[in-house]
Protein backbone atom coordinates (compact mmCIF):
# COMPACT_ATOMS: atom_id res chain seq x y z
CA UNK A 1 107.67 110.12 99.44
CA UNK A 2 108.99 111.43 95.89
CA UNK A 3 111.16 109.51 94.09
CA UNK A 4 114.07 112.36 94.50
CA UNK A 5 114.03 111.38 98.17
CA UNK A 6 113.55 108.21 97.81
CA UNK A 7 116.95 107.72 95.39
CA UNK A 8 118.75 110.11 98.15
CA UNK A 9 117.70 107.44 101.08
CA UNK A 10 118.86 104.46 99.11
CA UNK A 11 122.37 105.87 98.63
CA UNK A 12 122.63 106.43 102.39
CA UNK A 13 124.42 103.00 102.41
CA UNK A 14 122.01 100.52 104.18
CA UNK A 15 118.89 102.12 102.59
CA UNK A 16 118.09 103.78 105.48
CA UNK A 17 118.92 101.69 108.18
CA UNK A 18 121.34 103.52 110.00
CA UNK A 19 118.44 106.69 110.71
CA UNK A 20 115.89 104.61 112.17
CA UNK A 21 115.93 103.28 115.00
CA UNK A 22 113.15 100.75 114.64
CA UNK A 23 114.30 99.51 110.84
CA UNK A 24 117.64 98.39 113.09
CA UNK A 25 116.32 96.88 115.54
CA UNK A 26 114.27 94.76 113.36
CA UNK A 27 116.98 93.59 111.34
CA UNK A 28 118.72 92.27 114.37
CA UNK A 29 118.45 88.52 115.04
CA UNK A 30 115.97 87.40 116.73
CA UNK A 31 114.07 91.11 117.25
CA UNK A 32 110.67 91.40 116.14
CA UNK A 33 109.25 95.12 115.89
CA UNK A 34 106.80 96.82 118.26
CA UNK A 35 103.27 98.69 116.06
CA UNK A 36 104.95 101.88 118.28
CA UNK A 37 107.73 101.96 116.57
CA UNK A 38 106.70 101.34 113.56
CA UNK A 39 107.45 104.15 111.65
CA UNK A 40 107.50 105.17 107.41
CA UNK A 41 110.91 104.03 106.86
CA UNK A 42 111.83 103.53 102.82
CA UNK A 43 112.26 100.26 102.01
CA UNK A 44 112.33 97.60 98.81
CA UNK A 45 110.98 94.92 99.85
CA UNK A 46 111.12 91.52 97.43
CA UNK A 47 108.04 88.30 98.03
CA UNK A 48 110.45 84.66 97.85
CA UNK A 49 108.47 81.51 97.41
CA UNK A 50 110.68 78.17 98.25
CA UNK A 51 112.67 76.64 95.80
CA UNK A 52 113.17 73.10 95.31
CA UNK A 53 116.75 71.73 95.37
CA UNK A 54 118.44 75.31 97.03
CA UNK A 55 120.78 74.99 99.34
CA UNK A 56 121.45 77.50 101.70
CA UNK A 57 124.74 78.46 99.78
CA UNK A 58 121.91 78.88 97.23
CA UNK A 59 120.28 81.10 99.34
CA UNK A 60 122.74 83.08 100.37
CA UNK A 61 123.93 83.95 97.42
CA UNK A 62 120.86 85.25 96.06
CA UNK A 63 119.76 87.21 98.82
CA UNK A 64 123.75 88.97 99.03
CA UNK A 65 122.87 90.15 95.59
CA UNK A 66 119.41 91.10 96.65
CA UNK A 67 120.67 93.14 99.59
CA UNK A 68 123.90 94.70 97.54
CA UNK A 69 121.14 95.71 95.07
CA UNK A 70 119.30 97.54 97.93
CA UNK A 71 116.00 94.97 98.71
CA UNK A 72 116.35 95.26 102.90
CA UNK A 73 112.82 93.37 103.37
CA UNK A 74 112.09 89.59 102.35
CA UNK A 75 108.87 87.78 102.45
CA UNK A 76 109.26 84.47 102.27
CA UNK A 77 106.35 82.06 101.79
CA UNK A 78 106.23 79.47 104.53
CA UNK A 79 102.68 78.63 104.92
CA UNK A 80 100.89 77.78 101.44
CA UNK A 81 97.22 76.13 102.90
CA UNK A 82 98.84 72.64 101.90
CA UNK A 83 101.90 72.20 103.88
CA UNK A 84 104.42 74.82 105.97
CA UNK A 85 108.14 75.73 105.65
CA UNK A 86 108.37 76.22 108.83
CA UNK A 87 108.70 74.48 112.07
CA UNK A 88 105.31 74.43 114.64
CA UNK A 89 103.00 75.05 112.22
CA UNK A 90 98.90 73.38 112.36
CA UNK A 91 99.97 71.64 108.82
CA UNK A 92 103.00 69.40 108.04
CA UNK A 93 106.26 70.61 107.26
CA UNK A 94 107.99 70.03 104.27
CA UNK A 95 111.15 71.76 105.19
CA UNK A 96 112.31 73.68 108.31
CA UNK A 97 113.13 76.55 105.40
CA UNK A 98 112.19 79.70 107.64
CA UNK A 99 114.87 78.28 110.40
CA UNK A 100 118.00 78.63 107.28
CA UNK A 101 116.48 81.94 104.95
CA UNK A 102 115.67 83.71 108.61
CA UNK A 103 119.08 83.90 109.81
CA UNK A 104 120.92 84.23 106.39
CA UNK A 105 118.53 87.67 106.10
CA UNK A 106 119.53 89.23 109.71
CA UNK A 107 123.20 88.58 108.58
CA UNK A 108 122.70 90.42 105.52
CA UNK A 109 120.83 93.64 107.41
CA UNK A 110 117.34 92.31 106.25
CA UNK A 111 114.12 92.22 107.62
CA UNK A 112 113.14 88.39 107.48
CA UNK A 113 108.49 88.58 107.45
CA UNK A 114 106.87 85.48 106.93
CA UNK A 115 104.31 84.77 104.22
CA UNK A 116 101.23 83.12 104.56
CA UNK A 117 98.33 82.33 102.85
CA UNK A 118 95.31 83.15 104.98
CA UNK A 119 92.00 81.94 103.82
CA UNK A 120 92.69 79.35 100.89
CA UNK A 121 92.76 75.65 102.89
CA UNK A 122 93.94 73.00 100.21
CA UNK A 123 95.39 70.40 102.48
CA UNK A 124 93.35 67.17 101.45
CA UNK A 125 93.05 65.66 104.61
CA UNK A 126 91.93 69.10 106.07
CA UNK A 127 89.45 69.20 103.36
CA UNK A 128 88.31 65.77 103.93
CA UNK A 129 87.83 66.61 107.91
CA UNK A 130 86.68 70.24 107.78
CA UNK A 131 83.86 70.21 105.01
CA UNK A 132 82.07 72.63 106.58
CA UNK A 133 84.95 75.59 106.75
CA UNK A 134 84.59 76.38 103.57
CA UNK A 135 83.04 79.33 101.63
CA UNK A 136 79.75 79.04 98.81
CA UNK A 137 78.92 80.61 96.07
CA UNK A 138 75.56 82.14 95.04
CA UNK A 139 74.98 78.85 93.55
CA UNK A 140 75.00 76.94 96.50
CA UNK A 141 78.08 75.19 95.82
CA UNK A 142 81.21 74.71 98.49
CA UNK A 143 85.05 76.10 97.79
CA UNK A 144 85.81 72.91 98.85
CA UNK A 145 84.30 70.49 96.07
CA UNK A 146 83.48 73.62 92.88
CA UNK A 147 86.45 75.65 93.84
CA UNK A 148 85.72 78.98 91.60
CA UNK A 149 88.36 79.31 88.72
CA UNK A 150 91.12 77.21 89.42
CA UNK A 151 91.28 74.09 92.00
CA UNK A 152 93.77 75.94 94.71
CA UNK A 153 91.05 78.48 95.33
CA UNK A 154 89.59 76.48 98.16
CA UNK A 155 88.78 79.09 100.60
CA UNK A 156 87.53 78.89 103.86
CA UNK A 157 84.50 81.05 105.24
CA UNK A 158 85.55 84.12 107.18
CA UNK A 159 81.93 84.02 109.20
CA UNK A 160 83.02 80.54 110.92
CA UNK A 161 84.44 80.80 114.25
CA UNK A 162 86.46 78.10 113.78
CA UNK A 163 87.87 79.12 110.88
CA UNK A 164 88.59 82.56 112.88
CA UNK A 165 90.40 80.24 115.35
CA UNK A 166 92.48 78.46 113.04
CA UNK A 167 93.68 81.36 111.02
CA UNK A 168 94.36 83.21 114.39
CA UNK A 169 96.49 79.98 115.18
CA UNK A 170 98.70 80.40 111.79
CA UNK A 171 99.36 83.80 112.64
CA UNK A 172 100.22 82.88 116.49
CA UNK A 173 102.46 80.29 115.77
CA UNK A 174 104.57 82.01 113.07
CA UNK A 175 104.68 85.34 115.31
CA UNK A 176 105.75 83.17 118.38
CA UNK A 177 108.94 82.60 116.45
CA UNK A 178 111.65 84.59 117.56
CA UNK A 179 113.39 85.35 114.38
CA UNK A 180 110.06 86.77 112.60
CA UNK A 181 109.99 90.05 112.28
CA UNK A 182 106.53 90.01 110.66
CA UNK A 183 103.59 88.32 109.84
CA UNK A 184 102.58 88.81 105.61
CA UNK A 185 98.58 87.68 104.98
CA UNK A 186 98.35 86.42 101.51
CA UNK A 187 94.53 85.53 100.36
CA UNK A 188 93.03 87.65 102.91
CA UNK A 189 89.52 88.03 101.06
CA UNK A 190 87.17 85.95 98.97
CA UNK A 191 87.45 84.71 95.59
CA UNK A 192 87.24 87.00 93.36
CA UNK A 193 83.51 87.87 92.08
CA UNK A 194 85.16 89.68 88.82
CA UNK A 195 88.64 88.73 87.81
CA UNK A 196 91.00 91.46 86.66
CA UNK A 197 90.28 92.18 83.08
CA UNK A 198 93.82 90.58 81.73
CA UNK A 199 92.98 87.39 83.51
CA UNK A 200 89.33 86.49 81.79
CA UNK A 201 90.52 85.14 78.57
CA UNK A 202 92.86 83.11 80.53
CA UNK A 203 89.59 81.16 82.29
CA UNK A 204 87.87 81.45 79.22
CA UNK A 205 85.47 84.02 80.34
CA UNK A 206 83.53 87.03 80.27
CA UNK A 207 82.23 89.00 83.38
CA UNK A 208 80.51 91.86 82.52
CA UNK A 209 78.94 91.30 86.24
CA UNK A 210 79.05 89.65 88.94
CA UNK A 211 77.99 85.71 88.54
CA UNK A 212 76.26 83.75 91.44
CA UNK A 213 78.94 81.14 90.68
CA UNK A 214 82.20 83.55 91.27
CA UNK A 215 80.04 84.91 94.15
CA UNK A 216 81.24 84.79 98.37
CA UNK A 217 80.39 82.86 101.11
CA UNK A 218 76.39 81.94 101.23
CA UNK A 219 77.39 79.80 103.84
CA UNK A 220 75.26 78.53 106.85
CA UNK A 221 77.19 80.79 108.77
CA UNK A 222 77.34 84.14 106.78
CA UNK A 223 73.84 83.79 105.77
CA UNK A 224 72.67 83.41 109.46
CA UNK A 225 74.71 86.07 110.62
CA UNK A 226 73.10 88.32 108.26
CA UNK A 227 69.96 87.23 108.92
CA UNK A 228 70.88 87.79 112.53
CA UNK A 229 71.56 91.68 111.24
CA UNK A 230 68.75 92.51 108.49
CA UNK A 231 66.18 89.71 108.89
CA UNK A 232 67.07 88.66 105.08
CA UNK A 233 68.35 85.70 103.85
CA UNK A 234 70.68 86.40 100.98
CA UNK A 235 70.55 83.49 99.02
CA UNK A 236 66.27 82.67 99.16
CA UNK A 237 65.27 86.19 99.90
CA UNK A 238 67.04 88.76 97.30
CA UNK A 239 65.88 88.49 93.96
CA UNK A 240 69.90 89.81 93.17
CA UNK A 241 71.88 89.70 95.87
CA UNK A 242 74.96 91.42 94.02
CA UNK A 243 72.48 94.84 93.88
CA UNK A 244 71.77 94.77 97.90
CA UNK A 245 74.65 97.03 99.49
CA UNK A 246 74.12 95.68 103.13
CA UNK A 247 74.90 92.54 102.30
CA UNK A 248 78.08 93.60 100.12
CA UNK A 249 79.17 95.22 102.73
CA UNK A 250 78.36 92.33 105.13
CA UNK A 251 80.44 90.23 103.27
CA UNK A 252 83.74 93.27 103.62
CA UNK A 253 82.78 93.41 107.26
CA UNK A 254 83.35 89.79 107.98
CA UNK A 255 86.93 89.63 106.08
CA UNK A 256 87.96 93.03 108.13
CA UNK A 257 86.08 91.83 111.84
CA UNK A 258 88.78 88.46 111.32
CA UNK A 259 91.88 90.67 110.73
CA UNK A 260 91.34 93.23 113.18
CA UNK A 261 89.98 90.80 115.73
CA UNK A 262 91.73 87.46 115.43
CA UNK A 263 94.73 88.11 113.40
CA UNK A 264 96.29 91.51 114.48
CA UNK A 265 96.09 90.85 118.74
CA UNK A 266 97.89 87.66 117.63
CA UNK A 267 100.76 89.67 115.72
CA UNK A 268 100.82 92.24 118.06
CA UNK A 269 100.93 89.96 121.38
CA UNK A 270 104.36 89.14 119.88
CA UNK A 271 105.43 92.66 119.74
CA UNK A 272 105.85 91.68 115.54
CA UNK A 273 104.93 93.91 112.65
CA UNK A 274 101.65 92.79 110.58
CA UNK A 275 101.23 93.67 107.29
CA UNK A 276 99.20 92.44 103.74
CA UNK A 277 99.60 91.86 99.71
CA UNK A 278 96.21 93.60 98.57
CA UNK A 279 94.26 94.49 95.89
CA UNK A 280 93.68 97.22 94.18
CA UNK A 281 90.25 96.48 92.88
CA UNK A 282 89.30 95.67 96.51
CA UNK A 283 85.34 95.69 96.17
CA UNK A 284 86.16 92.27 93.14
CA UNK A 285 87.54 90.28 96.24
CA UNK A 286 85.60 91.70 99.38
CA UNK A 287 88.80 92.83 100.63
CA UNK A 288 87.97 96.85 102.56
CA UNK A 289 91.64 96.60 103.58
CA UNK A 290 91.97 100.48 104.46
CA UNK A 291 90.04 99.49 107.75
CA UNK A 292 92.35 97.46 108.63
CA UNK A 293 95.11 97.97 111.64
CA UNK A 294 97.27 96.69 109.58
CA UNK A 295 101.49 98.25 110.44
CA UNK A 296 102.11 98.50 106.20
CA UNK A 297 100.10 97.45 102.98
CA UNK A 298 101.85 96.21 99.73
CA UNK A 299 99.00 96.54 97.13
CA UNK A 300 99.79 94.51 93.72
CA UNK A 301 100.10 96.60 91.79
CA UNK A 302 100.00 94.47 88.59
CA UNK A 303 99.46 96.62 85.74
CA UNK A 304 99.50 94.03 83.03
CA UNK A 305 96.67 92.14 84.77
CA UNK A 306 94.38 95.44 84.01
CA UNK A 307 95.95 95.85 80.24
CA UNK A 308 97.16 99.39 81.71
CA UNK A 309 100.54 101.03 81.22
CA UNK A 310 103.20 101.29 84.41
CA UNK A 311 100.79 104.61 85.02
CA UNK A 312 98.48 102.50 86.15
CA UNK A 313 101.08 102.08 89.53
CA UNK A 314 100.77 105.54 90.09
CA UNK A 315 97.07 106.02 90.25
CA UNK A 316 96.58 103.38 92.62
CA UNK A 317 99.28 104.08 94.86
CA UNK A 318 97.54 107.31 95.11
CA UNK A 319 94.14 105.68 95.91
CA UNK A 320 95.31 103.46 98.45
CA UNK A 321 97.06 106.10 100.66
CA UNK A 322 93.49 108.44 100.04
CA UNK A 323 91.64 105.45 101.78
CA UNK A 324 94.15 105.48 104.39
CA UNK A 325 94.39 108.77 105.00
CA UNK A 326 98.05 108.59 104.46
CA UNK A 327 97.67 107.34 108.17
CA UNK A 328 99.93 103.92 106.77
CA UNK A 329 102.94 103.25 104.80
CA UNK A 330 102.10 101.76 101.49
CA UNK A 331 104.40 99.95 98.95
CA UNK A 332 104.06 99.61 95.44
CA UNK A 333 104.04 95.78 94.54
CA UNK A 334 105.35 95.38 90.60
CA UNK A 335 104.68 92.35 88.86
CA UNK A 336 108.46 91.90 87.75
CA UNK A 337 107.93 89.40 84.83
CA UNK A 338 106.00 91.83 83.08
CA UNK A 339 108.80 95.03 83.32
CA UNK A 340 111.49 95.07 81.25
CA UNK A 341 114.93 95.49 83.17
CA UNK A 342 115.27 99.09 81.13
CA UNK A 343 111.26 99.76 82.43
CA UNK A 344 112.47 98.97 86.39
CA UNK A 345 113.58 102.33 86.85
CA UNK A 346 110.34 104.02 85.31
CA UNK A 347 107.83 101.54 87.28
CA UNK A 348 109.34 102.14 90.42
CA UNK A 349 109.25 105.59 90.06
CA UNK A 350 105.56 105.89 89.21
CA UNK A 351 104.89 104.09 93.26
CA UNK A 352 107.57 106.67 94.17
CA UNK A 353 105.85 109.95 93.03
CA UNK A 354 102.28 108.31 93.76
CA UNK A 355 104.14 108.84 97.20
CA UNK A 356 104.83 105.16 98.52
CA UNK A 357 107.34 104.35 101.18
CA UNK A 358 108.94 102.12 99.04
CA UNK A 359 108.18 99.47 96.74
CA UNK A 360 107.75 95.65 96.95
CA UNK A 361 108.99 92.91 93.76
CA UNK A 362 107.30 90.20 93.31
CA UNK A 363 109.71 87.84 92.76
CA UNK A 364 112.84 87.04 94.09
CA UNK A 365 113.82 84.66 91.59
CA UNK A 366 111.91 86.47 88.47
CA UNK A 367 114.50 89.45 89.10
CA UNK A 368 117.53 89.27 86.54
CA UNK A 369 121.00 90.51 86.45
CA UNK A 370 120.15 92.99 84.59
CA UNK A 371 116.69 93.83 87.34
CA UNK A 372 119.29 93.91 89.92
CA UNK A 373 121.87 96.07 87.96
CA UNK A 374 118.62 98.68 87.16
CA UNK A 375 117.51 98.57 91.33
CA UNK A 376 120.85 99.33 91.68
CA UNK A 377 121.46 102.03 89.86
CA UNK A 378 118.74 103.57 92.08
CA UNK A 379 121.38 103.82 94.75
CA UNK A 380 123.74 105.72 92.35
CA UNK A 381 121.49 108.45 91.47
């Protein structure tokens, strides 16, 4: 989709709502959507983590401007690997938040898609009875004690079966709820072997290749499983494991095997839309999302985290739909505290042309007046 279209669709009142038949029945309460009716529709879609001390007045509020501004999709983070924000969930709730945001988003004519984090597990009594879910590095080492980078980034092995099972259970339980219109997977990889290039000097680090310590899962599991496959074990039999491209792609195949096999049936059992934040530099995280059956992709699109100008949302919006095969919507995910309010406009525009559906804003609450006034204007072209 150009960005000339685009604009036109946004100033056709509800962003498009009233010419598709699937975009209104999803924003009805209580209506999830079915993967056959889920079309290209343009949308702006807007990630909302929770926020200590809101009310739902708070809430309301907030998302009014949103939707007046022309965001008509809200992801809203209820599962985190630590607690949930939601009710029925495998971890405890901190605050029924999906059952007041939910609602307040159907009102407004928004889709309402929870958020989830899907392989990071940080919840210490989980991690004190589940030692053996967890992904290991080249080293040796377990997410769960020499988490790589920073201490959240305990994530769980995607070769276990029971960490298959209890993913699959997040999804279920979140999809089972009536007024979910879709299931967002967060964290659906490994840890990244090579951290964007803006983010090294943050960590204090150089990676000019890819270190056994940054390196996922050697664990009992994968490396059986592969041994299963090639006869090799990855971590005593390959002099450099990073060079040998069956067990690279080993490691993408058992990331993609959970999603299509566990996770999707459970999103799609509940007739509910699935979709995933991604990365751009896929091969750094393990993460061969364009073999996914996913219903939409939102890649993050974070050009400051590459030291690359807004072009660089372009370019990859491009690559993503040529690994698709343009068979999927995608939507360009801008890092909003790094765009000026005057650059909104111009950022937007470079997903646009690149041809996404849409574009996604990560966050809610990093958006200004003067964001809001910009996405506006897009309407008003």
């Amino acid at each position: 989709m150009d960005k000339r279209t685009f604009i036109k669709t946004l100033g056709q009142g509800a962003l498009g709502l009233a010419g598709s038949h699937w975009l209104l029945q999803s924003c009805s309460p209580g209506q999830g959507n079915t993967s056959s009716e889920a079309a290209t529709p343009t949308k702006v879609w807007a990630w909302a983590r929770p926020q200590q001390g809101w009310s739902a007045e708070d809430w309301k509020q907030t998302l009014a401007r949103a939707r007046v501004a022309g965001v008509n999709a809200l992801l809203l983070e209820v599962y985190n690997g630590n607690q949930t924000f939601y009710e029925g969930g495998q971890l405890p709730m901190k605050e029924d938040l999906l059952a007041v945001v939910a609602p307040l988003c159907h009102e407004l004519g928004m889709e309402f898609h929870a958020w989830m984090w899907t392989m990071p597990l940080n919840n210490p009594d989980m991690v004190e009875q589940h030692p053996d879910w967890y992904a290991v590095n080249g080293l040796g080492q377990p997410a769960n004690t020499h988490p790589a980078y920073v201490d959240y980034y305990k994530f769980m092995c995607p070769c276990h079966p029971e960490v298959q099972a209890y993913v699959a259970g997040n999804v279920r339980s979140l999809a089972r709820i009536s007024e979910v219109d879709g299931v967002h997977l967060d964290y659906v990889r490994l840890p990244d072997v090579i951290l964007a290039k803006g983010l090294q000097p943050k960590y204090g680090i150089v990676q000019d290749r890819e270190y056994p310590e940054y390196d996922y899962s050697y664990s009992t599991y994968c490396r059986e499983q592969f041994k299963a496959q090639s006869g090799i074990d990855p971590l005593t039999d390959l002099e450099d494991p990073s060079a040998n491209e069956a067990w690279r792609q080993f490691r993408y195949d058992s990331v993609s095997n959970m999603v299509n096999q566990k996770l999707v049936p459970e999103a799609k059992a509940q007739n509910k839309m699935i979709t995933a934040a991604v990365f751009p530099n896929w091969e750094s995280v393990r993460q061969a999302w364009h073999t996914w059956n996913l219903d939409a992709f939102l890649p993050m699109l974070y050009h400051n985290f590459y030291e690359q100008d807004i072009g660089f949302i372009r370019e990859h919006t491009q690559k993503a739909l040529e690994r698709l095969n343009h068979s999927k919507p995608v939507y360009s995910g801008l890092f909003v505290p790094a765009i000026a309010p005057e650059e909104l406009t111009a950022a937007a525009g470079e997903g646009l042309e690149g041809g996404a559906s849409g574009i996604a804003l990560f966050d809610l609450t990093a958006m200004t007046e003067s964001h809001w006034e910009q996405l506006a204007a897009l309407k008003k072209s």
